[in-house]
Protein backbone atom coordinates (compact mmCIF):
# COMPACT_ATOMS: atom_id res chain seq x y z
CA UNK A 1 -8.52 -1.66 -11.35
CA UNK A 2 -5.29 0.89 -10.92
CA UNK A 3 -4.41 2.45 -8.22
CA UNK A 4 -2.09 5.46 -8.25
CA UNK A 5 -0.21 5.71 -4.89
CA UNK A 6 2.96 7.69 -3.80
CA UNK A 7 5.98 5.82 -3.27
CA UNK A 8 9.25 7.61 -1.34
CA UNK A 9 12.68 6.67 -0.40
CA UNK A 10 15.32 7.95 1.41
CA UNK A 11 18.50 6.74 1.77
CA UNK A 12 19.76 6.20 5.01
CA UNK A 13 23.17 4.29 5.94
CA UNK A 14 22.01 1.37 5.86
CA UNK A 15 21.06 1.74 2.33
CA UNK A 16 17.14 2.67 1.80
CA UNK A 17 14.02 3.08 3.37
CA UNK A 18 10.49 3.55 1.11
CA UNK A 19 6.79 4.30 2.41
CA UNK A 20 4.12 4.75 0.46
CA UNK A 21 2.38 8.49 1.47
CA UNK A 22 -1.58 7.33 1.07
CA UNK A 23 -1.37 3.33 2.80
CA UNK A 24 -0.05 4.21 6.59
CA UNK A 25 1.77 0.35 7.53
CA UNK A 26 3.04 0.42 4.18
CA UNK A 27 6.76 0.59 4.87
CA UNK A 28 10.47 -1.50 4.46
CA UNK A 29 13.49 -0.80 3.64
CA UNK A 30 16.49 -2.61 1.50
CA UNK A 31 20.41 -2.33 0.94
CA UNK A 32 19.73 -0.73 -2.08
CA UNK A 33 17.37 1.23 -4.01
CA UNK A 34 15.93 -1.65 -6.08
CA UNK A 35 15.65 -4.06 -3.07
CA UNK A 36 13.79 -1.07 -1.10
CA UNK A 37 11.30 -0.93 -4.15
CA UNK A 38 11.09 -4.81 -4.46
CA UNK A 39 9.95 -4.96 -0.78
CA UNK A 40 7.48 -1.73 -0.94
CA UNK A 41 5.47 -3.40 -3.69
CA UNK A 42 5.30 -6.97 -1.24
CA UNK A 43 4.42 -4.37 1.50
CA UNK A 44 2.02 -2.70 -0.20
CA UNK A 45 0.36 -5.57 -1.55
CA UNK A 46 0.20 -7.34 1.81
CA UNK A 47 -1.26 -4.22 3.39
CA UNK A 48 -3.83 -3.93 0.90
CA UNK A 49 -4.86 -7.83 1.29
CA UNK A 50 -5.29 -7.62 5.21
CA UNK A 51 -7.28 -5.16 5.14
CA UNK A 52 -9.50 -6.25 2.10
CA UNK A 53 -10.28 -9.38 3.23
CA UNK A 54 -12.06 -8.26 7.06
CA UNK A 55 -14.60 -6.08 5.17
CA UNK A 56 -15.30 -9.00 2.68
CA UNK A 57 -15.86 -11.06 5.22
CA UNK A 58 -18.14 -8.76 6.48
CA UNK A 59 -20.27 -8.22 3.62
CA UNK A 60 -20.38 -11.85 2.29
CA UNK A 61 -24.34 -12.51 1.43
CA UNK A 62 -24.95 -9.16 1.72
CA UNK A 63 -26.49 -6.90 -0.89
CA UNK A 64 -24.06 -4.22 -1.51
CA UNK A 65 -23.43 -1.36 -3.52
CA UNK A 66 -19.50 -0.66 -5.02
CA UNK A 67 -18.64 2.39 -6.56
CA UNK A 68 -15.51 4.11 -7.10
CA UNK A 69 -14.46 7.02 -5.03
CA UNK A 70 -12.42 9.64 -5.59
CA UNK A 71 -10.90 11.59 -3.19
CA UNK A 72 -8.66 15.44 -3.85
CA UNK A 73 -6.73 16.29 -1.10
CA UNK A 74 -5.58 20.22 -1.61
């Protein structure tokens, strides 16, 4: 599965900060612009896996329905 999200930086004097625009808690920073991006893509991925694994908890043994949802914001 891919996921498109939005990644931004600014730099800052202490070198960079990123967020990503669609995961709020999804933020770091770094010295420079490739540590900043390093560190967004940890974030990002340890974001998405706390808050993956309380629903699957949830669901385990349950009969479920997954489909993909897309969502257009104007």
């Amino acid at each position: 599965m891919e996921v498109r999200l939005t990644a931004v930086f600014k730099k800052v004097p202490e070198g960079y900060i990123g967020l990503v625009e669609e995961l709020p808690g999804a933020n770091t920073r770094g010295n420079t612009l490739e540590e900043a991006r390093e560190s967004l893509f940890e974030a990002v991925r340890l974001v998405l896996q706390a808050n993956g694994s309380p629903s699957e908890e949830s669901l385990k043994g349950r009969e479920v329905i997954r489909e993909p949802l897309l969502v257009c914001a104007a």
